[in-house]
C-alpha atoms as a PDB file:
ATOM      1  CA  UNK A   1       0.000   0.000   0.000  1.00  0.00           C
ATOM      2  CA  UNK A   2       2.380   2.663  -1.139  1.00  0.00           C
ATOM      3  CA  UNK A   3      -0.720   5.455  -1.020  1.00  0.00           C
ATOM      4  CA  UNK A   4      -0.306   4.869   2.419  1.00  0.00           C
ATOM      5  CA  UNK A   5       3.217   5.577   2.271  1.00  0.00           C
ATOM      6  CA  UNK A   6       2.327   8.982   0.439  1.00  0.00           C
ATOM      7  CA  UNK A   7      -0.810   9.959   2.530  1.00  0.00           C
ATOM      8  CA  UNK A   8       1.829   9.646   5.995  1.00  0.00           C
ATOM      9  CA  UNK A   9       4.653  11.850   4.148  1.00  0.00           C
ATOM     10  CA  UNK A  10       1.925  14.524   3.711  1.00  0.00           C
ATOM     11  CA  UNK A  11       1.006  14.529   7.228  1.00  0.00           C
ATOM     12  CA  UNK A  12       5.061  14.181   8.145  1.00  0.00           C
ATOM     13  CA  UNK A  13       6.470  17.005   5.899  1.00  0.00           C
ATOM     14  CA  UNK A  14       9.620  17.277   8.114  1.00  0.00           C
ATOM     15  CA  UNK A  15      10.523  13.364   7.116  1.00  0.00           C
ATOM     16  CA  UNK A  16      12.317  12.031   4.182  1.00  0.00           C
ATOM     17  CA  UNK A  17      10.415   9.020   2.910  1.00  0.00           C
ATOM     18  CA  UNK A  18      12.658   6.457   1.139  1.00  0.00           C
ATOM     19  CA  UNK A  19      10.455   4.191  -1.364  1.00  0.00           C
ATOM     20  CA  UNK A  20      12.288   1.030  -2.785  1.00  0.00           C
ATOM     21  CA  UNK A  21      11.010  -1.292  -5.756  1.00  0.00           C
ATOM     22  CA  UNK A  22       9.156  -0.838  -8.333  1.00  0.00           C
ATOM     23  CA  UNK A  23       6.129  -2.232 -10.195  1.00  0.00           C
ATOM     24  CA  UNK A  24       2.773  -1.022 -12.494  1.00  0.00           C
ATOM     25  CA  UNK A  25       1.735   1.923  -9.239  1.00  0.00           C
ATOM     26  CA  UNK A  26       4.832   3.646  -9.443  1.00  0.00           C
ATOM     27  CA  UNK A  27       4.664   5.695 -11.728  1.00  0.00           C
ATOM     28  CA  UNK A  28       0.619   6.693 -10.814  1.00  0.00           C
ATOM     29  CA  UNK A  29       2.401   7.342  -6.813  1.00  0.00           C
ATOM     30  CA  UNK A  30       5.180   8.648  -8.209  1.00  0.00           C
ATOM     31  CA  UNK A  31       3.368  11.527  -9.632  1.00  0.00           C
ATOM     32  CA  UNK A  32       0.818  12.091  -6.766  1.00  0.00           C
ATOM     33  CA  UNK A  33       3.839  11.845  -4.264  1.00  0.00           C
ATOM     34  CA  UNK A  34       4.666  14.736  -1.914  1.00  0.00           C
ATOM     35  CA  UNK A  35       8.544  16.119  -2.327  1.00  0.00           C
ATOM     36  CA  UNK A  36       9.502  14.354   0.893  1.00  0.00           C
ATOM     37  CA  UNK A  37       8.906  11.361  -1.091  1.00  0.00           C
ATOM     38  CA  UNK A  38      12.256   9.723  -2.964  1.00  0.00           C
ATOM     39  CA  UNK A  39      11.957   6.617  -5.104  1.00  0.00           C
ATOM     40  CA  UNK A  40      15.173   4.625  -5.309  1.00  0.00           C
ATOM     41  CA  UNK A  41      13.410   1.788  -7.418  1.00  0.00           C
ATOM     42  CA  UNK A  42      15.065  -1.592  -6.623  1.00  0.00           C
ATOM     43  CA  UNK A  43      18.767  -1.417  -4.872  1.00  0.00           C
ATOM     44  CA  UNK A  44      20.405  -4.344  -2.663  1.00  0.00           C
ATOM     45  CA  UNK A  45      18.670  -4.757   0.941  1.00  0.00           C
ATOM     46  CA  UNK A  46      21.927  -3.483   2.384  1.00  0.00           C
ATOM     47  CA  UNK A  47      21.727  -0.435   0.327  1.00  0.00           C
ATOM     48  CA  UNK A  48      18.715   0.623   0.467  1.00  0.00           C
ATOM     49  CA  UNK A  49      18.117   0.090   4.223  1.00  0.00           C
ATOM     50  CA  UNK A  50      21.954   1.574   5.185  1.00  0.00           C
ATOM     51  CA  UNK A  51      20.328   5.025   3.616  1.00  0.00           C
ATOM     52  CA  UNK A  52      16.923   4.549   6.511  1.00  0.00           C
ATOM     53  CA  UNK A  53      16.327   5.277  10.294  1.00  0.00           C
ATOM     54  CA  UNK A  54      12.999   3.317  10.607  1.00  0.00           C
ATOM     55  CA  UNK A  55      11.336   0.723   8.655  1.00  0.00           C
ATOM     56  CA  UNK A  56       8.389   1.162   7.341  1.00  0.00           C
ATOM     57  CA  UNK A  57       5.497  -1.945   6.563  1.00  0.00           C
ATOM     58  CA  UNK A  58       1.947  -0.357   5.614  1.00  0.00           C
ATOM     59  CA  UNK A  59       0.396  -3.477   3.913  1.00  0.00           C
ATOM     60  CA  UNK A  60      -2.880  -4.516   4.910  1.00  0.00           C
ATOM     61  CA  UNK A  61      -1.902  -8.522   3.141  1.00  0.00           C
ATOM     62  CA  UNK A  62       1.408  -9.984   3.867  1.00  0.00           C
ATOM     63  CA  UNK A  63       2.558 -13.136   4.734  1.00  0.00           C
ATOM     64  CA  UNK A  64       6.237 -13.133   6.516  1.00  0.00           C
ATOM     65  CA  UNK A  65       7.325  -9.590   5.696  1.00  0.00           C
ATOM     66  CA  UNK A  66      11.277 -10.656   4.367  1.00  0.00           C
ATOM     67  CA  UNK A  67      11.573  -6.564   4.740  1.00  0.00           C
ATOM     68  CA  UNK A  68      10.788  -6.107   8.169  1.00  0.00           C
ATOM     69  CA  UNK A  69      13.614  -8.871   8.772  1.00  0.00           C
ATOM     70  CA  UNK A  70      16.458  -7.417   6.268  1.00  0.00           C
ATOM     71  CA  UNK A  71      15.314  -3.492   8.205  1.00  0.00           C
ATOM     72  CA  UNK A  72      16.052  -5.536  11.223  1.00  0.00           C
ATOM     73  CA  UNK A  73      19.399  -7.272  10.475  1.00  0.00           C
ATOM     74  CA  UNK A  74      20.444  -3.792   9.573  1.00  0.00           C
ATOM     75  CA  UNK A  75      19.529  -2.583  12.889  1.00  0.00           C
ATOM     76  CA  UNK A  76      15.998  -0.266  12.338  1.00  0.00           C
ATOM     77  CA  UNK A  77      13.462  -0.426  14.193  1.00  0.00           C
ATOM     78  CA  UNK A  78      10.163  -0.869  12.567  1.00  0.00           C
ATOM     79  CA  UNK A  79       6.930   0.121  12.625  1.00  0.00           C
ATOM     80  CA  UNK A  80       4.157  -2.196  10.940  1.00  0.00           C
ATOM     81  CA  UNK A  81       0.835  -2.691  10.305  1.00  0.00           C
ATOM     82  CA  UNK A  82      -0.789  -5.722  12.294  1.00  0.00           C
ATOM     83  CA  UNK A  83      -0.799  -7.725   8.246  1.00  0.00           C
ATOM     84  CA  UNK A  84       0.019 -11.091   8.205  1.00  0.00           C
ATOM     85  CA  UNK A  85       3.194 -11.842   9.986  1.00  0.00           C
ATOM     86  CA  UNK A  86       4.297  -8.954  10.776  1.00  0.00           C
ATOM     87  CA  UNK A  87       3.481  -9.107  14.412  1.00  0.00           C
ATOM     88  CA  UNK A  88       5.460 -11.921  14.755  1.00  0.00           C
ATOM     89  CA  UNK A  89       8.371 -10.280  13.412  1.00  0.00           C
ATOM     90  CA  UNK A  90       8.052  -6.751  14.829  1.00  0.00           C
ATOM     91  CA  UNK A  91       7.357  -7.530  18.768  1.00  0.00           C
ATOM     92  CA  UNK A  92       5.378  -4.204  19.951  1.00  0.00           C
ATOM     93  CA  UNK A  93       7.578  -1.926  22.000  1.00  0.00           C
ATOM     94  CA  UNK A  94      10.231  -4.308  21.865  1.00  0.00           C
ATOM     95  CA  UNK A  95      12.069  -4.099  18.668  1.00  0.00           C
ATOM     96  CA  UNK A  96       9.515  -1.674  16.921  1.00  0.00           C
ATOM     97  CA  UNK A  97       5.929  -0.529  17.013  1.00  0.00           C
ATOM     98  CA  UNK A  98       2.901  -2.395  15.412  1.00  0.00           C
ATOM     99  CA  UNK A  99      -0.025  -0.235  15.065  1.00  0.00           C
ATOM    100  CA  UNK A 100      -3.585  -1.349  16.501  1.00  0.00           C
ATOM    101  CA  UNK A 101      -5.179  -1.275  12.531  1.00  0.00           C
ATOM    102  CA  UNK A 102      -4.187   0.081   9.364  1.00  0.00           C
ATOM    103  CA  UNK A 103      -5.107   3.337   9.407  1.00  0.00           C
ATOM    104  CA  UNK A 104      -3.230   6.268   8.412  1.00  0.00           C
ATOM    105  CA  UNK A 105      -3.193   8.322  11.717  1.00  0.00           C
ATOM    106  CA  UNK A 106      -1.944   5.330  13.827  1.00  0.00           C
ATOM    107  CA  UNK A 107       0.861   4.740  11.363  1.00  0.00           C
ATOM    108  CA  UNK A 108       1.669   8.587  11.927  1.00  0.00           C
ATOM    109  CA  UNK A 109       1.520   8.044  15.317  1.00  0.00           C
ATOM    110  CA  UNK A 110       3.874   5.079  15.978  1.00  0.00           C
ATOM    111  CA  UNK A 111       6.217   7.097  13.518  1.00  0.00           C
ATOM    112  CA  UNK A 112       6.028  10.583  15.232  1.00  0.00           C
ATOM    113  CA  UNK A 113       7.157   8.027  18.655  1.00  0.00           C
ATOM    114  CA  UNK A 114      10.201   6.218  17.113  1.00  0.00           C
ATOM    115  CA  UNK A 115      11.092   9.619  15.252  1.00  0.00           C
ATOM    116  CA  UNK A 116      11.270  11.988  18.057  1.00  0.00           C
ATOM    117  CA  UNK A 117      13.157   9.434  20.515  1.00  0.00           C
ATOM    118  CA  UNK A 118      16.533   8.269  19.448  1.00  0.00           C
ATOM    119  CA  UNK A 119      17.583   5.921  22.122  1.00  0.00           C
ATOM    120  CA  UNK A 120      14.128   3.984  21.714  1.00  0.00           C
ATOM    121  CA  UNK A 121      15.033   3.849  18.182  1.00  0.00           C
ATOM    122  CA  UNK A 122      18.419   2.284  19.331  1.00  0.00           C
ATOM    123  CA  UNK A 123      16.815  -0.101  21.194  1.00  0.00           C
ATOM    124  CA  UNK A 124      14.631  -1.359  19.567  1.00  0.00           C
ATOM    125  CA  UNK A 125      17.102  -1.692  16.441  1.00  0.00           C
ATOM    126  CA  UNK A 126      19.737  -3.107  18.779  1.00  0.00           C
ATOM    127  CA  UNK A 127      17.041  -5.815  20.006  1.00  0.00           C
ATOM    128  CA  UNK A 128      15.743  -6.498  16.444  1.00  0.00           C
ATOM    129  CA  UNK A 129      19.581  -7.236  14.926  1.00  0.00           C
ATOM    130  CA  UNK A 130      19.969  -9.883  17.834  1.00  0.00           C
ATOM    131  CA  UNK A 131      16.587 -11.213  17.483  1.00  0.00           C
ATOM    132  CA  UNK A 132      16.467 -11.397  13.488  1.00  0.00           C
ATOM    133  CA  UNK A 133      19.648 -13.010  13.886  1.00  0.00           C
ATOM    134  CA  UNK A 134      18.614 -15.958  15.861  1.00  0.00           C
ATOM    135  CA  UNK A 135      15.261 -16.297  15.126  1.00  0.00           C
ATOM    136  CA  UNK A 136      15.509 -15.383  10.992  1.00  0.00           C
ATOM    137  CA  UNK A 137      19.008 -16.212  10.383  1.00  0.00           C
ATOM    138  CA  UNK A 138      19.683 -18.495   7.696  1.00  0.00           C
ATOM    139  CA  UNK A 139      21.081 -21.037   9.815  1.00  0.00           C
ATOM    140  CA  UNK A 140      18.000 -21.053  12.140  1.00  0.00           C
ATOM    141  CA  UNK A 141      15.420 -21.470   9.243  1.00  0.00           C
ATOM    142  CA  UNK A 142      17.102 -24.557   7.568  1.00  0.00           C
ATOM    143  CA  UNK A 143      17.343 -26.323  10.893  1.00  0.00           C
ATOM    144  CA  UNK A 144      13.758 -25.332  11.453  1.00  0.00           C
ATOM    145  CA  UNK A 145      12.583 -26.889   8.008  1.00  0.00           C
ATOM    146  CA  UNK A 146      14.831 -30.367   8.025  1.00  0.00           C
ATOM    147  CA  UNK A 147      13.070 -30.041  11.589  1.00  0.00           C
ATOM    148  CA  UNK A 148       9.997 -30.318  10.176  1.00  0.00           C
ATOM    149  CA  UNK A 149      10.319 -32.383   6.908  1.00  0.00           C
ATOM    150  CA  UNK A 150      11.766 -34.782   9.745  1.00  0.00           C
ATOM    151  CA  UNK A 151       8.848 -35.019  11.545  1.00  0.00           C
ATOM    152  CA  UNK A 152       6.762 -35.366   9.123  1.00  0.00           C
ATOM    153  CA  UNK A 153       8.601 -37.883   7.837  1.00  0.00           C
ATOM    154  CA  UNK A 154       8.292 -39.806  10.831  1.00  0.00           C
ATOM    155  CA  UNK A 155       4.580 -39.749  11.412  1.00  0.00           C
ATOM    156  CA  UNK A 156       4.016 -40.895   8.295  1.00  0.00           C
ATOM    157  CA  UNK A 157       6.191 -43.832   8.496  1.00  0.00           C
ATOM    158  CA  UNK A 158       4.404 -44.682  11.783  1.00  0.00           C
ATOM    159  CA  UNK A 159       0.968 -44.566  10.158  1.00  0.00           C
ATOM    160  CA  UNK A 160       2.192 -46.697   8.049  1.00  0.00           C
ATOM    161  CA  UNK A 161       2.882 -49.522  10.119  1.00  0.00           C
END
């Protein structure tokens, strides 16, 4: 929901909003877009999130939100809408700040929080980089998987029998 993205930088005129990727709304947004908006298109995760403060998720569908988790290996705190996953990856006032619904204002507001107070946004970016790191890495998510395909394995051979 890029509009979303563009209806917050008009009500947050003293922020730089950063908008990676690309795709058949850009160049509709792009036009309608407020100067504090910049598209980069797409760039490298490390790139694009080494030139951010705060991550930004305002998608009403998502499954796990591979952003959020590349924002947090970089060490940003977040702030998300309660879509999909995202919850699960951004803990509320622990490594960012997951809004109550997906409205506009509350995005605003979680942003207005994390912008005004840098240690919190320390923080919670310190917190994230450890946590994405154990619970996200690459490492944990293979184990995980065999983990499963294991098990599954396994009750299957015992119906079998």
């Amino acid at each position: 929901r890029p509009d979303r993205v563009i209806s917050i930088a008009r009500k947050m005129p003293e922020l730089k909003f950063l908008l990676g990727g690309d795709g058949p709304l850009r160049e509709m947004i792009e036009l309608d877009a407020p100067s504090n908006c910049v598209f980069v298109g797409w760039q490298k995760p490390e790139e694009f999130w080494s030139q951010c403060d705060i991550a930004l998720l305002t998608s009403e569908n998502e499954a796990l939100p591979i952003s959020l988790i590349e924002a947090q290996l970089a060490g940003l705190p977040c702030v998300t809408t309660p879509a999909g996953s995202a919850p699960e990856v951004v803990l509320d006032h622990v490594n960012g700040l997951v809004t109550q619904d997906f409205e506009v204002n509350a995005l605003v507001t979680a942003l207005k929080k994390l912008s005004l107070d840098k240690t919190l946004r320390e923080d919670y970016g310190q917190f994230g980089q450890k946590r994405a790191k154990e619970v996200f890495s690459l490492e944990r998510q293979l184990a995980d998987h065999l983990d499963a395909y294991e098990t599954a394995i396994k009750i299957r051979e015992l119906k079998r029998k």
